[in-house]
N, C-alpha and C. Protein backbone atom coordinates (compact mmCIF):
# COMPACT_ATOMS: atom_id res chain seq x y z
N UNK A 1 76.36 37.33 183.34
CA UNK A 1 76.04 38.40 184.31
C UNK A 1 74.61 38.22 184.81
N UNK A 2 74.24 37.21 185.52
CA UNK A 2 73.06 37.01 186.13
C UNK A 2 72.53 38.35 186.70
N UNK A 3 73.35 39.01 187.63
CA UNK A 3 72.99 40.12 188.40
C UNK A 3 72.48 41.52 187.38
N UNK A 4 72.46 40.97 186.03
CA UNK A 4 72.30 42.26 185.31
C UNK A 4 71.02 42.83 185.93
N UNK A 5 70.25 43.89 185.07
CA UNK A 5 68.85 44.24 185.32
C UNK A 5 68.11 45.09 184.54
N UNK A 6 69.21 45.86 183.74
CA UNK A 6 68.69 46.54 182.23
C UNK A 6 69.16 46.57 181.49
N UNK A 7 68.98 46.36 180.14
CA UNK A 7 69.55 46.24 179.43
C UNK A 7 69.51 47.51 178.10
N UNK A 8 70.38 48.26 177.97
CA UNK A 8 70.13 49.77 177.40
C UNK A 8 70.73 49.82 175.90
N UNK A 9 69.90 49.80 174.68
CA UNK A 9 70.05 49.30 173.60
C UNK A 9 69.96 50.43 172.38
N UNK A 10 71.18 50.95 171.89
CA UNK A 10 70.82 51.52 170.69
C UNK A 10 69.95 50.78 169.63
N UNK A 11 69.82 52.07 168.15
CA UNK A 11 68.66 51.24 167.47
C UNK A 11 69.43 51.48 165.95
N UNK A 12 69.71 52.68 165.63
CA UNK A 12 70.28 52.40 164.38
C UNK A 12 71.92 51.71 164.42
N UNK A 13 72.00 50.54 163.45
CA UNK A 13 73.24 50.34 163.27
C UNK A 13 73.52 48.82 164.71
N UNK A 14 72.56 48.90 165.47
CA UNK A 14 72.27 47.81 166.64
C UNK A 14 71.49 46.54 166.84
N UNK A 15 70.32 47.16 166.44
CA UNK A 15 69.10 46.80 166.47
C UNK A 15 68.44 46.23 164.90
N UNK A 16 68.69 47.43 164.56
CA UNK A 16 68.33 47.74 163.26
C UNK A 16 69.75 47.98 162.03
N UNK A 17 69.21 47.33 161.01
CA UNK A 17 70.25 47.41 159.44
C UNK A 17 69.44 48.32 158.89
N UNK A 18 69.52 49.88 159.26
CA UNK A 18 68.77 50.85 158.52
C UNK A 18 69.58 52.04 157.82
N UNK A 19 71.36 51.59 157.74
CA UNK A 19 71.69 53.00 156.76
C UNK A 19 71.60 53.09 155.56
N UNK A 20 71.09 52.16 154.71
CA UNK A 20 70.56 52.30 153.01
C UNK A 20 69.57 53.33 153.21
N UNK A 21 68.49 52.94 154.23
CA UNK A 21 67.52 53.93 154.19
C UNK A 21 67.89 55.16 154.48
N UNK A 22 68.71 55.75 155.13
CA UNK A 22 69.23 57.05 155.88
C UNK A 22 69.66 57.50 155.02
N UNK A 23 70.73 56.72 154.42
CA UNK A 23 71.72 57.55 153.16
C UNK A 23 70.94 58.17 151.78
N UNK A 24 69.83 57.08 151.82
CA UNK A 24 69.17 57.34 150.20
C UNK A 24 68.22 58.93 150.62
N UNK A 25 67.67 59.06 151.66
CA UNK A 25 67.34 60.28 152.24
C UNK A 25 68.15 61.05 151.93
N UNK A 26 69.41 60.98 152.26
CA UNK A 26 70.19 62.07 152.27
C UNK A 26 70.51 62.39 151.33
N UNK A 27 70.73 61.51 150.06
CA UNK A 27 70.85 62.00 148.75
C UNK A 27 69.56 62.12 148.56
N UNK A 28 67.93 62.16 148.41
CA UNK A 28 67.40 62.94 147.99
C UNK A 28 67.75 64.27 148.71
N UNK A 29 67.48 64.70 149.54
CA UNK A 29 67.71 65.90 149.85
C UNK A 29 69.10 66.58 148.83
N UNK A 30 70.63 65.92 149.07
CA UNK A 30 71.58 66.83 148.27
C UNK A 30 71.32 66.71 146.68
N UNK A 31 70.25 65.45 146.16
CA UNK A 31 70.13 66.13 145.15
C UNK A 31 69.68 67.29 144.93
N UNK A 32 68.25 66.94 145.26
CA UNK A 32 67.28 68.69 145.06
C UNK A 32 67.49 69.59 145.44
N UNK A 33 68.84 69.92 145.91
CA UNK A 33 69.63 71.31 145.83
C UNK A 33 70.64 71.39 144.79
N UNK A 34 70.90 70.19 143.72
CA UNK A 34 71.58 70.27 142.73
C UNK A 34 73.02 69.89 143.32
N UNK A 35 73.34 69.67 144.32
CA UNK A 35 74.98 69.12 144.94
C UNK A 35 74.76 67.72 144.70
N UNK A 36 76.15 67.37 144.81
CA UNK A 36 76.86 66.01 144.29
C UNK A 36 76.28 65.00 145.29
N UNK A 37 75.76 63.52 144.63
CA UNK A 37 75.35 62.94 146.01
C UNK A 37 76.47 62.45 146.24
N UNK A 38 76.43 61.54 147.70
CA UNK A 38 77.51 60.84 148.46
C UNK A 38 77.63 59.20 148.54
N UNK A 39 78.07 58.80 148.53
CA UNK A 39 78.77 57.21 148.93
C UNK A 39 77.93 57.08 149.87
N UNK A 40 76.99 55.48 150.09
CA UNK A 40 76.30 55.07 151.64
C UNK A 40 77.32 54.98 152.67
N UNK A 41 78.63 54.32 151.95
CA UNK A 41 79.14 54.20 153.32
C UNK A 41 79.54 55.80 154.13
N UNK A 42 79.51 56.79 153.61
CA UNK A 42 80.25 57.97 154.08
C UNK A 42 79.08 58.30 154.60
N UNK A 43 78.18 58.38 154.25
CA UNK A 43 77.15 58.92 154.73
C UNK A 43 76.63 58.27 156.11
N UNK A 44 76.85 57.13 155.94
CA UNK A 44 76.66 56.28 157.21
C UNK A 44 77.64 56.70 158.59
N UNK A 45 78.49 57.18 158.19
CA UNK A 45 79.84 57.52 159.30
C UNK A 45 79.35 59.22 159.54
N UNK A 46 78.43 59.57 159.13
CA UNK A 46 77.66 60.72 159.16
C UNK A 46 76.39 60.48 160.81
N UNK A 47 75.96 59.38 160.86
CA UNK A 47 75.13 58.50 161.57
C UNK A 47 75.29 58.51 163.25
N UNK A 48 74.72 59.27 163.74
CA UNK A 48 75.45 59.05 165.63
C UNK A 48 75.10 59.92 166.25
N UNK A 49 74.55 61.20 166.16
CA UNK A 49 74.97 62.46 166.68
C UNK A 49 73.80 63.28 166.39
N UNK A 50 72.25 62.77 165.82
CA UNK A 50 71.05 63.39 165.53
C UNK A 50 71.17 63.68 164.24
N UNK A 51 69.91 64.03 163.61
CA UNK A 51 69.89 64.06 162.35
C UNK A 51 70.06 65.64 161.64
N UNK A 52 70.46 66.48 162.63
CA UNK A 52 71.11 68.08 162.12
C UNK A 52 72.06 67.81 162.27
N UNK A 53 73.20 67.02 162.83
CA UNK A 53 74.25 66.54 162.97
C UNK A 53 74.50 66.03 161.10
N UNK A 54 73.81 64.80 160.93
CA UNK A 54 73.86 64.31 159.62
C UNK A 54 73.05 64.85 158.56
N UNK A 55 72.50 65.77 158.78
CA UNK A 55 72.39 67.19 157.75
C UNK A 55 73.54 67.71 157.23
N UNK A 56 74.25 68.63 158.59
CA UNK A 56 75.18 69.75 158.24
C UNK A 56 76.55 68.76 157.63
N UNK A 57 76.87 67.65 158.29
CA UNK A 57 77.93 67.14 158.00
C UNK A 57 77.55 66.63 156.52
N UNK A 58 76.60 65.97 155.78
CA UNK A 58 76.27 65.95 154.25
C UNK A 58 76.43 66.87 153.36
N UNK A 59 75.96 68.04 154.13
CA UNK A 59 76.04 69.05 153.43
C UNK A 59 77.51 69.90 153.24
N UNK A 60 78.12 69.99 153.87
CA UNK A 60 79.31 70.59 153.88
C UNK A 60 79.37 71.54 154.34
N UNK A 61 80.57 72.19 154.47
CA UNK A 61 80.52 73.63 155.15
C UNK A 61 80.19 74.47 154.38
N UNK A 62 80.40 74.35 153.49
CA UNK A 62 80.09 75.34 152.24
C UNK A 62 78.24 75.66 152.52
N UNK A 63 78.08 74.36 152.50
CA UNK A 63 76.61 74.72 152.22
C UNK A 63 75.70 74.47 153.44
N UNK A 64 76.23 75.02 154.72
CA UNK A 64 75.18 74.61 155.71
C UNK A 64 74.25 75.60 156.10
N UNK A 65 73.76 76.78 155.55
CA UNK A 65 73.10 77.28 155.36
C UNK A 65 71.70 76.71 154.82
N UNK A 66 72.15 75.87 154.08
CA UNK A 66 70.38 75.63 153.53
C UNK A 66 70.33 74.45 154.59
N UNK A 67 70.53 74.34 155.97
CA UNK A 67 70.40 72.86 157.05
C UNK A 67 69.06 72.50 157.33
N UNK A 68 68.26 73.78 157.58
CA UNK A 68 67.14 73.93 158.43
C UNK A 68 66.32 73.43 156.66
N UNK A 69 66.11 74.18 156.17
CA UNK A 69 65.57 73.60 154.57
C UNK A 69 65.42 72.15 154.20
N UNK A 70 66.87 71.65 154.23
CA UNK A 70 67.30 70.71 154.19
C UNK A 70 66.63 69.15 155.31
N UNK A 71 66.68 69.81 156.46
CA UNK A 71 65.88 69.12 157.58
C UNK A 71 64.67 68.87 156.91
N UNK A 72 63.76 69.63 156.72
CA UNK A 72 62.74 69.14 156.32
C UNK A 72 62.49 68.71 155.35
N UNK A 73 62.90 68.48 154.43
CA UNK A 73 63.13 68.16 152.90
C UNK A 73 63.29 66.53 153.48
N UNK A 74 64.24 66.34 154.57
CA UNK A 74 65.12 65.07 154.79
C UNK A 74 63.54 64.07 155.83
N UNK A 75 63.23 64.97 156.44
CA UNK A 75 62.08 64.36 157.51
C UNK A 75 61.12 63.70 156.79
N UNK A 76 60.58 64.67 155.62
CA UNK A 76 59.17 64.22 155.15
C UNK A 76 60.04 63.05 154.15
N UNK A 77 60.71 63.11 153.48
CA UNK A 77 61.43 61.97 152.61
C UNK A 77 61.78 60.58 153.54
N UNK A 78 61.91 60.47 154.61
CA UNK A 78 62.48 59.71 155.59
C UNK A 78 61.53 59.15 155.85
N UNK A 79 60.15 60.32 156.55
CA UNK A 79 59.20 59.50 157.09
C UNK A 79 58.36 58.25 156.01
N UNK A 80 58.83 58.58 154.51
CA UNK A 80 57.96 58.12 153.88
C UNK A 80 58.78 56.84 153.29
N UNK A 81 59.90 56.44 153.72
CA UNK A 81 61.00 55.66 152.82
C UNK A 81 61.71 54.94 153.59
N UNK A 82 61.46 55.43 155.35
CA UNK A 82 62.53 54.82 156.22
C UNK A 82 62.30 53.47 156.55
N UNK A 83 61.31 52.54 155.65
CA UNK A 83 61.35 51.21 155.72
C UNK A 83 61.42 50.47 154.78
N UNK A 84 61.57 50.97 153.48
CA UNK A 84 62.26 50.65 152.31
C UNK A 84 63.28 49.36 152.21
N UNK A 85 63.70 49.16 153.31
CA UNK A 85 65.14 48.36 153.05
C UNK A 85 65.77 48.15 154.68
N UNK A 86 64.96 49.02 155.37
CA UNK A 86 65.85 48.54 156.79
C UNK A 86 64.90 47.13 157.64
N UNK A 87 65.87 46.71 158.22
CA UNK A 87 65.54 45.29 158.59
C UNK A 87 66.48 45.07 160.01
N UNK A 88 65.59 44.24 160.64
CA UNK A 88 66.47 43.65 161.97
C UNK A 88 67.86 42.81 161.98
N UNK A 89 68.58 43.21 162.36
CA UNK A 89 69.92 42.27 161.92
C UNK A 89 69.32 40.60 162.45
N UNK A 90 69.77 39.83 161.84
CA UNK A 90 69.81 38.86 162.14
C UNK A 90 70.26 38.11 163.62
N UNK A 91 69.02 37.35 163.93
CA UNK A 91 69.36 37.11 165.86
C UNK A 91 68.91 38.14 166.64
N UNK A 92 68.60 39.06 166.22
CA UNK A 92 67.38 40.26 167.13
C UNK A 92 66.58 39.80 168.00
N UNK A 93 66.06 38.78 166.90
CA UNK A 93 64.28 38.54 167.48
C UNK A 93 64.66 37.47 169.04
N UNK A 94 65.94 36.68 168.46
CA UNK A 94 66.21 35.18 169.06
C UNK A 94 66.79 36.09 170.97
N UNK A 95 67.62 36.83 170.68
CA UNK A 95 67.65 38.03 171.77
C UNK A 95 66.74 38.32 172.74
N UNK A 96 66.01 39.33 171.99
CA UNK A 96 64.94 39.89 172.80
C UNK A 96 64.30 38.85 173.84
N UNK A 97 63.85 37.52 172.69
CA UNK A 97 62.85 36.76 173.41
C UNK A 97 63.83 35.68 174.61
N UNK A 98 65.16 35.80 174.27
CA UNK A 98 66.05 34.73 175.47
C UNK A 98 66.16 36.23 176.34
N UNK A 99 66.16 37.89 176.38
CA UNK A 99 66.00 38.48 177.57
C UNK A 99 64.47 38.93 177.90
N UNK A 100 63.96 37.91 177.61
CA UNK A 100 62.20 38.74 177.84
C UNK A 100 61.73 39.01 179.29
N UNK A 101 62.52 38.35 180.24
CA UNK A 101 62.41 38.96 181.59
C UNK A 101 63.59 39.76 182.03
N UNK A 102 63.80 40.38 181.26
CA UNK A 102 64.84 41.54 181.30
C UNK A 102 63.96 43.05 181.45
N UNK A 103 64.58 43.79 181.80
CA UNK A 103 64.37 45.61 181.55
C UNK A 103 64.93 45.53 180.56
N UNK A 104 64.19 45.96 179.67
CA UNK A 104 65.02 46.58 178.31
C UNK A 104 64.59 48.11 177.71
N UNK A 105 65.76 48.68 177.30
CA UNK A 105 64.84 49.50 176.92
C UNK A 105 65.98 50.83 175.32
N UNK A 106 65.63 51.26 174.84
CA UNK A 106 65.60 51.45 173.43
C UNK A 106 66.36 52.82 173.84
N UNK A 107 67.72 53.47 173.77
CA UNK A 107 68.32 55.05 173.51
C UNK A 107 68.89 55.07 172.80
N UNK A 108 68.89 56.25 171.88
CA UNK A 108 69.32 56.70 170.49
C UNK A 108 69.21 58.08 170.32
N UNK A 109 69.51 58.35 169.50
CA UNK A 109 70.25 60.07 168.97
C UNK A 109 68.57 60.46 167.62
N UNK A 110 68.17 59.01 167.43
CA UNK A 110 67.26 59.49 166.53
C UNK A 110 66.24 60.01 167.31
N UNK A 111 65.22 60.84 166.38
CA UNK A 111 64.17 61.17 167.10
C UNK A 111 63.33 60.19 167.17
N UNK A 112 62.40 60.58 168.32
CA UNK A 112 61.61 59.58 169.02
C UNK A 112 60.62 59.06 168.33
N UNK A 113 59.68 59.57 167.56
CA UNK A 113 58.43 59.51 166.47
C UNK A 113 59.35 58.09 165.54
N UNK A 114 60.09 58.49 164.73
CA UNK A 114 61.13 57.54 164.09
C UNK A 114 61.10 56.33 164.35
N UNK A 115 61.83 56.29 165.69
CA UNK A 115 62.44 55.34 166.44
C UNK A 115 60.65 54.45 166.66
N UNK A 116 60.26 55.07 167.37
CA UNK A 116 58.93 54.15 168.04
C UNK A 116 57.76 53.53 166.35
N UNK A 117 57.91 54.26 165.74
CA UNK A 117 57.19 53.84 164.46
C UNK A 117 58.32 52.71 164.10
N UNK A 118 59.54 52.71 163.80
CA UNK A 118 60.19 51.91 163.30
C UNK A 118 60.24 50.12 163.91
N UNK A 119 60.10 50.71 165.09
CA UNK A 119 60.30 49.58 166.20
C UNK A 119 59.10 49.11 166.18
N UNK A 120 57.51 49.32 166.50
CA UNK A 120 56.54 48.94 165.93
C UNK A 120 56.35 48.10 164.21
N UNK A 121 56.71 48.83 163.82
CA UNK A 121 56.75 48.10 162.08
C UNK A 121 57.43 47.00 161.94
N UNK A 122 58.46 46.73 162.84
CA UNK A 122 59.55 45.84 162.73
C UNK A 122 58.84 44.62 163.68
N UNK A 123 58.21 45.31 164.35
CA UNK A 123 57.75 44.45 165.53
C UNK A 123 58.42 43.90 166.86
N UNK A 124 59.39 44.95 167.10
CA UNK A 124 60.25 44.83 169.09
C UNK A 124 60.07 45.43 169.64
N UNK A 125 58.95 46.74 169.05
CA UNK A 125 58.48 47.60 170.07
C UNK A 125 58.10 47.22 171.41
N UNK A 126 57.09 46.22 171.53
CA UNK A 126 56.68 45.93 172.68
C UNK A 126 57.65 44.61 173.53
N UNK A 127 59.11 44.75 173.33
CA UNK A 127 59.85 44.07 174.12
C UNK A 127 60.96 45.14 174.83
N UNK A 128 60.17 46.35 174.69
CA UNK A 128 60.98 47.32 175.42
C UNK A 128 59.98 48.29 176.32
N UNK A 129 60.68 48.34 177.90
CA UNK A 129 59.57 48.89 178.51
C UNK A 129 60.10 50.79 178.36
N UNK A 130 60.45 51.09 177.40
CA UNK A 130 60.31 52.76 177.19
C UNK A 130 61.65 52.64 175.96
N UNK A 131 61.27 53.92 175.34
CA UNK A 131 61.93 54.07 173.98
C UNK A 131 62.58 56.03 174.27
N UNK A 132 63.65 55.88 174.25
CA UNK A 132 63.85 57.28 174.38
C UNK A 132 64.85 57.84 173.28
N UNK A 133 64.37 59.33 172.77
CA UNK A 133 64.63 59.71 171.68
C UNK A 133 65.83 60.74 171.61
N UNK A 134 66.00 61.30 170.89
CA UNK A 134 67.26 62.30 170.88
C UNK A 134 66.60 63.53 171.46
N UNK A 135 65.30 63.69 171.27
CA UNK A 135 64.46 64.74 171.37
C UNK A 135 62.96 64.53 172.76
N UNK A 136 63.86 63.30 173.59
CA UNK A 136 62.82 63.35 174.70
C UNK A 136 63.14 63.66 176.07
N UNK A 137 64.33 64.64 175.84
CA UNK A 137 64.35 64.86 177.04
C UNK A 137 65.44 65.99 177.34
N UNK A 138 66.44 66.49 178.17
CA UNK A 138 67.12 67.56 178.05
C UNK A 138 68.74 66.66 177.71
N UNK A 139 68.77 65.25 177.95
CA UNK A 139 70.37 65.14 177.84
C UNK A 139 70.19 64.10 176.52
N UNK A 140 71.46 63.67 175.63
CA UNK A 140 71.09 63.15 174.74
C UNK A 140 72.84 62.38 174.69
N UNK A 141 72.90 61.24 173.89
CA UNK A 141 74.18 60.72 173.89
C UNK A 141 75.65 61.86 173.60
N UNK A 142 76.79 61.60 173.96
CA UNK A 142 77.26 60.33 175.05
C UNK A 142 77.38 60.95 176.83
N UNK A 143 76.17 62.02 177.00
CA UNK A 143 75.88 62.66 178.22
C UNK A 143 75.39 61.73 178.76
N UNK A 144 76.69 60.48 179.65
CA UNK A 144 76.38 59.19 180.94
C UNK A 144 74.74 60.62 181.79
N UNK A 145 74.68 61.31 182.10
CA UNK A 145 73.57 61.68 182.76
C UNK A 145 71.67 61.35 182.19
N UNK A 146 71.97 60.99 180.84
CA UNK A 146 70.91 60.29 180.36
C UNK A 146 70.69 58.86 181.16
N UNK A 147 71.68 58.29 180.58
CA UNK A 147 71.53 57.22 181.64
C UNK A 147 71.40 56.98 182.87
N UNK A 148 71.74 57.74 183.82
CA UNK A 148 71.77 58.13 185.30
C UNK A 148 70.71 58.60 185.71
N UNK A 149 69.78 59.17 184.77
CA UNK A 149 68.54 59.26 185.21
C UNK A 149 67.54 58.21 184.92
N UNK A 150 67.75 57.38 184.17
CA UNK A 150 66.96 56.02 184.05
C UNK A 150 67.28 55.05 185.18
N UNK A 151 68.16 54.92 185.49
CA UNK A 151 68.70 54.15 186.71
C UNK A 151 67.68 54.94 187.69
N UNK A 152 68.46 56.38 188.16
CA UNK A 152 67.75 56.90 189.25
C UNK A 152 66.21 56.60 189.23
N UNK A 153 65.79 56.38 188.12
CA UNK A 153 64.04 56.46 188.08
C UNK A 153 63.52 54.51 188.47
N UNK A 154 64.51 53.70 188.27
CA UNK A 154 64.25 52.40 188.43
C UNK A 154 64.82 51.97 189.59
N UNK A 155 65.73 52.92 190.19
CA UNK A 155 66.58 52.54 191.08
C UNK A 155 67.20 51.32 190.96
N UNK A 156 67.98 51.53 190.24
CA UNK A 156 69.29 50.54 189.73
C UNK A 156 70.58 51.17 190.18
N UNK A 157 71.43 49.91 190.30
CA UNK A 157 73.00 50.18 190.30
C UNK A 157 73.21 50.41 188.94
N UNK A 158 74.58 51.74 189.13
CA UNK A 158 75.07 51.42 187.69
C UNK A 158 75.75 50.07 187.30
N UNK A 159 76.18 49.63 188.22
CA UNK A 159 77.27 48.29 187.47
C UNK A 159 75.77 46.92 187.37
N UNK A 160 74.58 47.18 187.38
CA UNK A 160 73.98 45.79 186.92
C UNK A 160 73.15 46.55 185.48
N UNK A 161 73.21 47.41 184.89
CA UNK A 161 73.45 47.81 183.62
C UNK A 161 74.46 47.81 182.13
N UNK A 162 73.77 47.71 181.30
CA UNK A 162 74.61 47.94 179.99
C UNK A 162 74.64 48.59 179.18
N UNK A 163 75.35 49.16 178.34
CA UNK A 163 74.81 49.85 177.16
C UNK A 163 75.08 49.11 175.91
N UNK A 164 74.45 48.83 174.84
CA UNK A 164 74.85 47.93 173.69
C UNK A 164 74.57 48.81 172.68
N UNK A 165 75.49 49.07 172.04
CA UNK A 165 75.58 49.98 170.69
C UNK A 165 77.02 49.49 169.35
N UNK A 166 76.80 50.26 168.48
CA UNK A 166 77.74 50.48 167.72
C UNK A 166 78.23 51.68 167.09
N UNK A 167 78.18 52.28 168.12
CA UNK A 167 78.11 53.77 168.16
C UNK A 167 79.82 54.00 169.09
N UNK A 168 80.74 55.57 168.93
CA UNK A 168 81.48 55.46 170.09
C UNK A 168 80.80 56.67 171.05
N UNK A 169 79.46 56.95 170.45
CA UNK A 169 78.66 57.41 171.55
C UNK A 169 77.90 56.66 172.67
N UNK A 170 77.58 55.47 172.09
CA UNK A 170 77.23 54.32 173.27
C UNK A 170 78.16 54.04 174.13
N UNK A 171 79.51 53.84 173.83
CA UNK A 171 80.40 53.61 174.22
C UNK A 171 81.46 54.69 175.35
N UNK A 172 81.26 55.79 175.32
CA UNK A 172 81.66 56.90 175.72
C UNK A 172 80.30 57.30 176.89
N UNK A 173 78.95 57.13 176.56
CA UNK A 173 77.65 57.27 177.36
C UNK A 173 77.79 56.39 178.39
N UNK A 174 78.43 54.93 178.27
CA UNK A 174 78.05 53.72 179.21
C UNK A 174 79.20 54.17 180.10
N UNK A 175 80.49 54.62 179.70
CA UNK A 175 81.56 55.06 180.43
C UNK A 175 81.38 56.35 181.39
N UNK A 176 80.85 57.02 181.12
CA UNK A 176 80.29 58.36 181.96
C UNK A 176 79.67 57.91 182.84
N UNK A 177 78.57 57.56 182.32
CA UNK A 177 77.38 57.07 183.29
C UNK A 177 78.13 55.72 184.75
N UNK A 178 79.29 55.04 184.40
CA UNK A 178 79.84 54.05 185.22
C UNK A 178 78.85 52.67 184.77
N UNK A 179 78.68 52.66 183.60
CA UNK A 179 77.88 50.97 183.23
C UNK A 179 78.71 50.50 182.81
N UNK A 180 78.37 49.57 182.47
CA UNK A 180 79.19 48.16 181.55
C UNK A 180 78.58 48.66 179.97
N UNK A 181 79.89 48.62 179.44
CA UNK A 181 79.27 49.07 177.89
C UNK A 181 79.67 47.55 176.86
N UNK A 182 78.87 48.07 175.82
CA UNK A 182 79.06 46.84 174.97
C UNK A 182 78.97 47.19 173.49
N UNK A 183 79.83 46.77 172.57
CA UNK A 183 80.32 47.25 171.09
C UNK A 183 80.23 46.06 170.74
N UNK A 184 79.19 46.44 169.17
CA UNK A 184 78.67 45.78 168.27
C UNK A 184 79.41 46.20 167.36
N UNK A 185 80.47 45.40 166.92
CA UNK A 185 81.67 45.27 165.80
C UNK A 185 81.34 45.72 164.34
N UNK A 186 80.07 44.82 164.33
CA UNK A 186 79.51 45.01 162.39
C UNK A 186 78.36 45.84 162.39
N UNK A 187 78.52 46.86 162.98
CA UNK A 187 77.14 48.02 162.77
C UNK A 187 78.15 48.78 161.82
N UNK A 188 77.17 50.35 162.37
CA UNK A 188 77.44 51.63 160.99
C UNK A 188 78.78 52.17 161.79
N UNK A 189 79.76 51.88 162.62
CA UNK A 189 81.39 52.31 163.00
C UNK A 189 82.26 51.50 162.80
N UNK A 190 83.66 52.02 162.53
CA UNK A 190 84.60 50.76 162.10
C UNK A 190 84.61 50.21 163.30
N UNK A 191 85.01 48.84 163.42
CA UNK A 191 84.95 48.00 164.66
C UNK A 191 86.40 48.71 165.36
N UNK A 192 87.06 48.80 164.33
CA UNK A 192 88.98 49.81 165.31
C UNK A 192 88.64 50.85 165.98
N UNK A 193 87.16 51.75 165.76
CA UNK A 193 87.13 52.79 166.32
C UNK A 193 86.95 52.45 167.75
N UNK A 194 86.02 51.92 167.73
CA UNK A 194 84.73 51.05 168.96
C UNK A 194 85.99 50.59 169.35
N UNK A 195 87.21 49.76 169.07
CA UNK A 195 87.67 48.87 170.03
C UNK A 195 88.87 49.75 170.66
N UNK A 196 88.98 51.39 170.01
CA UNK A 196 90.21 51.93 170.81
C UNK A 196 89.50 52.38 172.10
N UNK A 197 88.34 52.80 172.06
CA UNK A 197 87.78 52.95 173.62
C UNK A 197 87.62 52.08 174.44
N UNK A 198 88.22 51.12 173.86
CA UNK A 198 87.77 49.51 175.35
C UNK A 198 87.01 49.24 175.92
N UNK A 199 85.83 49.20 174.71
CA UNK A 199 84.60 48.57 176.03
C UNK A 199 84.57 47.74 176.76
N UNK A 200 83.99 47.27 177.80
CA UNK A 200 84.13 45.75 178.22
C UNK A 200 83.59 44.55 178.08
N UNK A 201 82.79 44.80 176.84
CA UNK A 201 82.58 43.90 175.45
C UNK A 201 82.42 44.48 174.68
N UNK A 202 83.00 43.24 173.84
CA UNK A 202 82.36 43.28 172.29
C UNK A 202 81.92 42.29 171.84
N UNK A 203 80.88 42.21 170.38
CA UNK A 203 80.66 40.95 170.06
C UNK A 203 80.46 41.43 168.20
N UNK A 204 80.36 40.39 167.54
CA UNK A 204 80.41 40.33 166.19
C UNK A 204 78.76 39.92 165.32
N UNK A 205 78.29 39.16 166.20
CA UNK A 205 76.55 38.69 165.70
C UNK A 205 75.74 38.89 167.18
N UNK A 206 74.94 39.42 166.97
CA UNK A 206 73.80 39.15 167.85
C UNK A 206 73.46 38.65 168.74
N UNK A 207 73.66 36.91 168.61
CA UNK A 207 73.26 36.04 169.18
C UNK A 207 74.46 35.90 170.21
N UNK A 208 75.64 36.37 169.92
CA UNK A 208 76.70 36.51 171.12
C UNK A 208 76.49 37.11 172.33
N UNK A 209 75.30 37.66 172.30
CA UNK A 209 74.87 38.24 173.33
C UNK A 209 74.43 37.39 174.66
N UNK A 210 73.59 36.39 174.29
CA UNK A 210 72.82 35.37 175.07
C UNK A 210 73.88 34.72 175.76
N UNK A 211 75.36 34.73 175.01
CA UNK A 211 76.33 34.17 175.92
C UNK A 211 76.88 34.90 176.90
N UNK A 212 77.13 36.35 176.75
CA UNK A 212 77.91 37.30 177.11
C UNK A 212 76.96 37.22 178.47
N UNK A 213 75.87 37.34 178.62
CA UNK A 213 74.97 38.08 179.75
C UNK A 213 73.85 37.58 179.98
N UNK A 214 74.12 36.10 180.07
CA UNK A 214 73.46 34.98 180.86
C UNK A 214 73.63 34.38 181.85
């Protein structure tokens, strides 16, 4: 796809191999309320939808009352642990630098502080010209009008855009919006979920990318 021109990139589960770190958060938090902790992988399928999203759903119905508590319990534990173990998937780096005359740029459900510290530490921050957060603005995934206003602001077509996630909020966002979406098979969703919405790719490593949209 020569004619591309941005390239619109989730971060957890995409970008980034960061649900050990997410999950172990989340069991501190359900410990120190004395509830049962959870499985990474469940907790990971918790992952998509902001982090009061993957509060209340950890917590249960039973107990979503203590959410707001819980939030912060989960923030300050996060901020201090969320690099513990998360790492760039493999072929990231090889990416970025074969689209370095690309628009690229970083949307996610996490908050923004997170996201931009993480991406700095990791070091791809500065191969993205803006980073936008769950919390930077009024629309947030899979509201295609997030995206529609990044276009509108670059003045882009939707069809020389993408969305690349492993999310079926990326996937459902790139479809609203009228982009070309793209599903990352081995992130934090089963690849069956991602593939009943039909994106109009998919790929399995990273580096499949450089083929897909060169």
């Amino acid at each position: 796809m020569a004619n591309l021109e941005l390239m619109i990139f989730d971060f957890d589960g995409t970008l980034v191999s960061s649900g050990e770190d997410i999950a172990a958060s989340v069991n501190h938090v359900l410990a120190a309320f004395g509830l049962p902790v959870r499985e990474g992988k469940e907790i990971m399928q918790f992952i998509g939808d902001g982090v009061m999203r993957l509060i209340e759903r950890s917590l249960g119905p039973a107990h979503v009352n203590l959410k707001d508590e819980a939030l912060a319990l989960f923030s300050t534990h996060y901020g201090e642990h969320m690099l513990d173990s998360t790492r760039l998937y493999g072929g990231i780096d090889r990416v970025l630098d074969h689209f370095r005359e690309k628009d690229k740029i970083i949307v996610t459900n996490k908050r923004h502080y997170f996201t931009v510290k993480m991406a700095d530490a990791l070091g791809i921050k500065d191969s993205f010209s803006e980073i936008i957060g769950r919390d930077s603005g009024p629309y947030s995934k899979p509201d295609g009008r997030l995206v529609l206003s990044v276009l509108r602001n670059r003045g882009i077509d939707p069809r020389r855009a993408v969305v690349i996630g492993d999310g079926a909020n990326d996937i459902l966002m790139a479809k609203d919006a009228g982009v070309w979406s793209c599903a990352y098979l081995n992130g934090l969703s089963p690849a069956e979920d991602l593939l009943r919405l039909k994106p109009d790719f998919a790929y399995h490593y990273p580096v499949e990318l450089i083929k897909i949209f060169s």
